[in-house]
C-alpha atoms as a PDB file:
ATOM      1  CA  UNK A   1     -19.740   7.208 -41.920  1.00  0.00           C
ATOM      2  CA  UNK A   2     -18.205   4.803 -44.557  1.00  0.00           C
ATOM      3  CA  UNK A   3     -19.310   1.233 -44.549  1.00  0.00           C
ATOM      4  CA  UNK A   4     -15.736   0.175 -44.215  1.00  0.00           C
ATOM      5  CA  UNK A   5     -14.318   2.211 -41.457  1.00  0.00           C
ATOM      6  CA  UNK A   6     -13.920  -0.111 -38.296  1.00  0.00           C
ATOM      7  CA  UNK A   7     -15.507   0.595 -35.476  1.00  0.00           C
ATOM      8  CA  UNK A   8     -15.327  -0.858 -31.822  1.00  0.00           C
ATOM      9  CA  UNK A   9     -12.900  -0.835 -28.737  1.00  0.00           C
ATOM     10  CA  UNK A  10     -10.448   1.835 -29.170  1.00  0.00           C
ATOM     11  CA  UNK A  11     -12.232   3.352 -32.506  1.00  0.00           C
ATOM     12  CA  UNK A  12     -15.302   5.219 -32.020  1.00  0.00           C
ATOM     13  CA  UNK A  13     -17.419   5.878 -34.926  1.00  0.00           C
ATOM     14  CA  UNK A  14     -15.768   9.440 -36.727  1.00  0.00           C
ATOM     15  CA  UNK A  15     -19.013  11.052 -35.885  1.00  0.00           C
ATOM     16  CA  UNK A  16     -18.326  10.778 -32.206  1.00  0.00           C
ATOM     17  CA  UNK A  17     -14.619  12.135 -31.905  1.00  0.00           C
ATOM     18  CA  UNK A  18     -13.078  14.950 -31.249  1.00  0.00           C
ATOM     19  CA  UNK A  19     -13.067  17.450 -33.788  1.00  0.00           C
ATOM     20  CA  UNK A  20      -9.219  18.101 -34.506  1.00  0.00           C
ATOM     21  CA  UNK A  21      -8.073  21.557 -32.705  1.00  0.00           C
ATOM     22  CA  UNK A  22     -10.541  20.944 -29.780  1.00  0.00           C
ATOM     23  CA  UNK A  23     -10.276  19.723 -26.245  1.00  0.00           C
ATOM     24  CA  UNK A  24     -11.852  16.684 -24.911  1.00  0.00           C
ATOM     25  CA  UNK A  25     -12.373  18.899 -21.702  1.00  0.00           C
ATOM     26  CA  UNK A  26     -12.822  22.092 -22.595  1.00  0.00           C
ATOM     27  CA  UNK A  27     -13.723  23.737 -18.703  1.00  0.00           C
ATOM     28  CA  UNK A  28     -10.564  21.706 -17.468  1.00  0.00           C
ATOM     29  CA  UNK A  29      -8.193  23.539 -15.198  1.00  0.00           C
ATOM     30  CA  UNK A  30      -7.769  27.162 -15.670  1.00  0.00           C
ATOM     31  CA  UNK A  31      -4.390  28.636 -16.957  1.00  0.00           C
ATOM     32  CA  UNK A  32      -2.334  29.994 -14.468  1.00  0.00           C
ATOM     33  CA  UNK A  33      -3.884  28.005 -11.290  1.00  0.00           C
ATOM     34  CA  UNK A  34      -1.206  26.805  -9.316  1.00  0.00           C
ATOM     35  CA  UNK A  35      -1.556  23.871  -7.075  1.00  0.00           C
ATOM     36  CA  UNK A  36      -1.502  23.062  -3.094  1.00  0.00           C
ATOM     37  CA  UNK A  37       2.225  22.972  -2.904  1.00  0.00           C
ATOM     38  CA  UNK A  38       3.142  25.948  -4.867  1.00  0.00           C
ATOM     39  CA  UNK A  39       0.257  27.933  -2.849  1.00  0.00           C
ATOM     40  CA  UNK A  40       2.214  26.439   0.324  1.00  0.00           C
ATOM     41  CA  UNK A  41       5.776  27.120  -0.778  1.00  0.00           C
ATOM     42  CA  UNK A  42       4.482  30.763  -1.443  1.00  0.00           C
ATOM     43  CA  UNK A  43       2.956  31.325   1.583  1.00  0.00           C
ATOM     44  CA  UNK A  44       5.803  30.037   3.616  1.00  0.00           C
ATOM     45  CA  UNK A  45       8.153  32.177   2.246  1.00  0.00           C
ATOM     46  CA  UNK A  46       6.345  35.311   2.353  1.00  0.00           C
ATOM     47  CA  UNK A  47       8.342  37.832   5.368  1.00  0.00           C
ATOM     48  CA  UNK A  48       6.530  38.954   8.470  1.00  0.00           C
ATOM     49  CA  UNK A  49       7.931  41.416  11.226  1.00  0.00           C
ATOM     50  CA  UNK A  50       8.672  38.930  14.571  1.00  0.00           C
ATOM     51  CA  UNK A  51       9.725  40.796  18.073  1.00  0.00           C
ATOM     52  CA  UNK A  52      12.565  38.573  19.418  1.00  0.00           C
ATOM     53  CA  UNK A  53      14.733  39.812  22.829  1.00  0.00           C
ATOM     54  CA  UNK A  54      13.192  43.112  22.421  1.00  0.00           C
ATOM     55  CA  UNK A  55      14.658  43.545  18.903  1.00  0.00           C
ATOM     56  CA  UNK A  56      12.119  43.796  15.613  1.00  0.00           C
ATOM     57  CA  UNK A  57      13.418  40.958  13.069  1.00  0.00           C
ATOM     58  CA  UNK A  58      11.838  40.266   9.505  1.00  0.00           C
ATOM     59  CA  UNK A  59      11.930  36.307   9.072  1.00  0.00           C
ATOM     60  CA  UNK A  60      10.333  33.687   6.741  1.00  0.00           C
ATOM     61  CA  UNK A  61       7.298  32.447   7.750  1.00  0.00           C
ATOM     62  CA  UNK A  62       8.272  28.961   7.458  1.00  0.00           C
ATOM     63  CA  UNK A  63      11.594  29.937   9.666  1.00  0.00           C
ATOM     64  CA  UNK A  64       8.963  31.757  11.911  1.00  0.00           C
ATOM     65  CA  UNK A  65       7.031  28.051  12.101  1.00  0.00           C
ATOM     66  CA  UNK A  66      10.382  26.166  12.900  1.00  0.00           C
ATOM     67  CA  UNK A  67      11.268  28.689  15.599  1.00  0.00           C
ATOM     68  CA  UNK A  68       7.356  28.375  17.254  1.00  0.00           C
ATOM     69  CA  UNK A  69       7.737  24.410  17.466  1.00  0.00           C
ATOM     70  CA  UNK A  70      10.837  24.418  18.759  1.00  0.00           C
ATOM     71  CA  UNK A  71       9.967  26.982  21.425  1.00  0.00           C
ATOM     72  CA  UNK A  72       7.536  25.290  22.362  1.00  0.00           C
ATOM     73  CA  UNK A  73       8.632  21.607  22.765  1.00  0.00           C
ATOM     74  CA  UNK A  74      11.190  23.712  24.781  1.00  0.00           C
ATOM     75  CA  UNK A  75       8.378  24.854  26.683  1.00  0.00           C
ATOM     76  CA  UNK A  76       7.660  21.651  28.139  1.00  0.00           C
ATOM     77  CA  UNK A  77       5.226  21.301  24.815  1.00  0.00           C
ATOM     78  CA  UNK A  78       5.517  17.571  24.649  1.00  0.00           C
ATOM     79  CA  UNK A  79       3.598  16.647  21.114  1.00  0.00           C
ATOM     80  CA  UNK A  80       5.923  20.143  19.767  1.00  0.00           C
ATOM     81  CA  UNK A  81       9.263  18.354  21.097  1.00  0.00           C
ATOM     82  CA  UNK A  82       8.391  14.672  19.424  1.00  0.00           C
ATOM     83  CA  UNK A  83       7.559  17.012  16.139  1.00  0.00           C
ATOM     84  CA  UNK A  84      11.493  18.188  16.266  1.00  0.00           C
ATOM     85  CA  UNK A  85      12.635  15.049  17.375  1.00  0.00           C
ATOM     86  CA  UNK A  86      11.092  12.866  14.719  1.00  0.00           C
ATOM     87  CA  UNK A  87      12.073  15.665  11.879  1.00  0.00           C
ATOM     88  CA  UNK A  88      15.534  16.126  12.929  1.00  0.00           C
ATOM     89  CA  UNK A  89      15.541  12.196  13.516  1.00  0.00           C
ATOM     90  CA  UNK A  90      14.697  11.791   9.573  1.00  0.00           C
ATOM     91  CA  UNK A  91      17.022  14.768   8.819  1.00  0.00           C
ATOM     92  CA  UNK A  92      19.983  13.329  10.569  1.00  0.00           C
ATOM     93  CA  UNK A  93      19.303   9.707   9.208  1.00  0.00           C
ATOM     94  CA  UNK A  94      19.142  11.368   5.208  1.00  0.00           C
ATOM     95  CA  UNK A  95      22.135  13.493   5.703  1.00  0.00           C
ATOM     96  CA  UNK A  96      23.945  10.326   6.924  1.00  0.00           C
ATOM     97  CA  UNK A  97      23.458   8.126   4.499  1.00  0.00           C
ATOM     98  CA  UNK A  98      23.626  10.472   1.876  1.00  0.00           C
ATOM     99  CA  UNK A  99      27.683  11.181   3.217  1.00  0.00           C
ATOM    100  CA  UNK A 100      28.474   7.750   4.192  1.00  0.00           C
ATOM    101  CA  UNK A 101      31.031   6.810   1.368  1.00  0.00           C
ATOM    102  CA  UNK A 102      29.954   2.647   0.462  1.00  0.00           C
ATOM    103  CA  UNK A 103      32.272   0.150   1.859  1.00  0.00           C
ATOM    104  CA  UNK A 104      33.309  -3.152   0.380  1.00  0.00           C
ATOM    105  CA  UNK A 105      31.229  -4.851   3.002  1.00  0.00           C
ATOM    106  CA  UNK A 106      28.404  -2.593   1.265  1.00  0.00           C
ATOM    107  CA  UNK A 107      29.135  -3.451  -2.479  1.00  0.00           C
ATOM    108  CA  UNK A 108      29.351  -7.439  -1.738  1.00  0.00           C
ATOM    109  CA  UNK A 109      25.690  -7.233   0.110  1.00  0.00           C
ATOM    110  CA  UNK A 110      24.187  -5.923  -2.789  1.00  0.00           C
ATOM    111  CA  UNK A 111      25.751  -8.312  -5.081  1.00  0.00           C
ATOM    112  CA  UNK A 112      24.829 -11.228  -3.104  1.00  0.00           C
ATOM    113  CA  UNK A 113      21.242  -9.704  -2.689  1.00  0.00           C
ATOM    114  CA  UNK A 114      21.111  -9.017  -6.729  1.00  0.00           C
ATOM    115  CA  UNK A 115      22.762 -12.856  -7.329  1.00  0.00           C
ATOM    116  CA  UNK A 116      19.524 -14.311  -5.204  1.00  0.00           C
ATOM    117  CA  UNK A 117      17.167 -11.900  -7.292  1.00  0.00           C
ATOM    118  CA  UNK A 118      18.250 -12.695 -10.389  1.00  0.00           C
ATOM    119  CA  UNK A 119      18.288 -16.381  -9.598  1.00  0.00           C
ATOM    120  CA  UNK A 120      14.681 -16.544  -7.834  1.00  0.00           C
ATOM    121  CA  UNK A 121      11.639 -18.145  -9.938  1.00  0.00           C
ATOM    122  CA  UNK A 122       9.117 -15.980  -8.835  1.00  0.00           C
ATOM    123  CA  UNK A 123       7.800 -12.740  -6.848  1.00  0.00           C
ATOM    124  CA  UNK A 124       7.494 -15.399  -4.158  1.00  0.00           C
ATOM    125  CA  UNK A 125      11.228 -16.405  -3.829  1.00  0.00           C
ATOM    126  CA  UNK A 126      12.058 -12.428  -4.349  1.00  0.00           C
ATOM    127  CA  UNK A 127       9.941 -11.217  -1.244  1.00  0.00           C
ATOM    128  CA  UNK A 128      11.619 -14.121   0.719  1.00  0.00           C
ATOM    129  CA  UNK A 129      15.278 -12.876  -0.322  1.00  0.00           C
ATOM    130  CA  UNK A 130      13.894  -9.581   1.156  1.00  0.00           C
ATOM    131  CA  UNK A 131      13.216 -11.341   4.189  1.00  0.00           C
ATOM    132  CA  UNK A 132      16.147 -13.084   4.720  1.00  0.00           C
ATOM    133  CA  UNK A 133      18.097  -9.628   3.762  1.00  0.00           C
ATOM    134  CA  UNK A 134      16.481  -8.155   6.482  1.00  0.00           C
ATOM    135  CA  UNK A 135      16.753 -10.476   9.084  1.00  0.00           C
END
């Protein structure tokens, strides 16, 4: 180590670093290991053979789930039914703001509501503006 190399917060001696071309965690996560959501997406859209009105149907398993939860909040399967309801609910809500076109109404609310922002001293006032927008 030479006298005049600095060492403290954010420069470890050169003895203790990484050697260049090597990991700082060499047994970290394996190539090719896929996480929960991938293993999920996989599994959902792997096919199974359903009977259905007497006729043998090949679905998605995630279609397969839909169609079981619906069935059965059908079925008189009250926690099933406020499943679909709250889903379709946040499904319906998305899709309609997502095609309502902005009116001028719209555009003047959020320049009034950016005005106060911009004009507010501190997270305080800003949280209050939020307040008063939603009130």
């Amino acid at each position: 180590m030479n006298a005049d190399d600095p060492v403290g917060y954010g420069r470890p001696p050169k003895a203790t670093q990484f050697k260049k071309g090597k990991s700082g965690n060499p047994k970290g996560r394996p190539k090719g290991s896929r996480n929960l959501h991938t293993l999920m997406d996989e599994e959902l859209q792997q096919r199974i053979q359903l009977s259905e009105g007497g006729k043998v149907r090949s679905l998605r398993k995630g279609e397969a789930l839909v169609k079981s939860v619906v069935n059965k909040g059908i079925g008189g399967d009250i926690r099933a039914a406020s499943k679909v309801l709250d889903i379709a609910a946040i499904q319906g809500s998305v899709a309609a703001v997502m095609q309502a076109p902005m009116t001028a109404e719209d555009w003047e609310a959020i320049a009034e509501f950016m005005d106060r922002v911009r004009s507010a001293p501190s997270v305080d006032a800003v949280i209050e503006a939020l307040k008063e927008t939603d009130a």
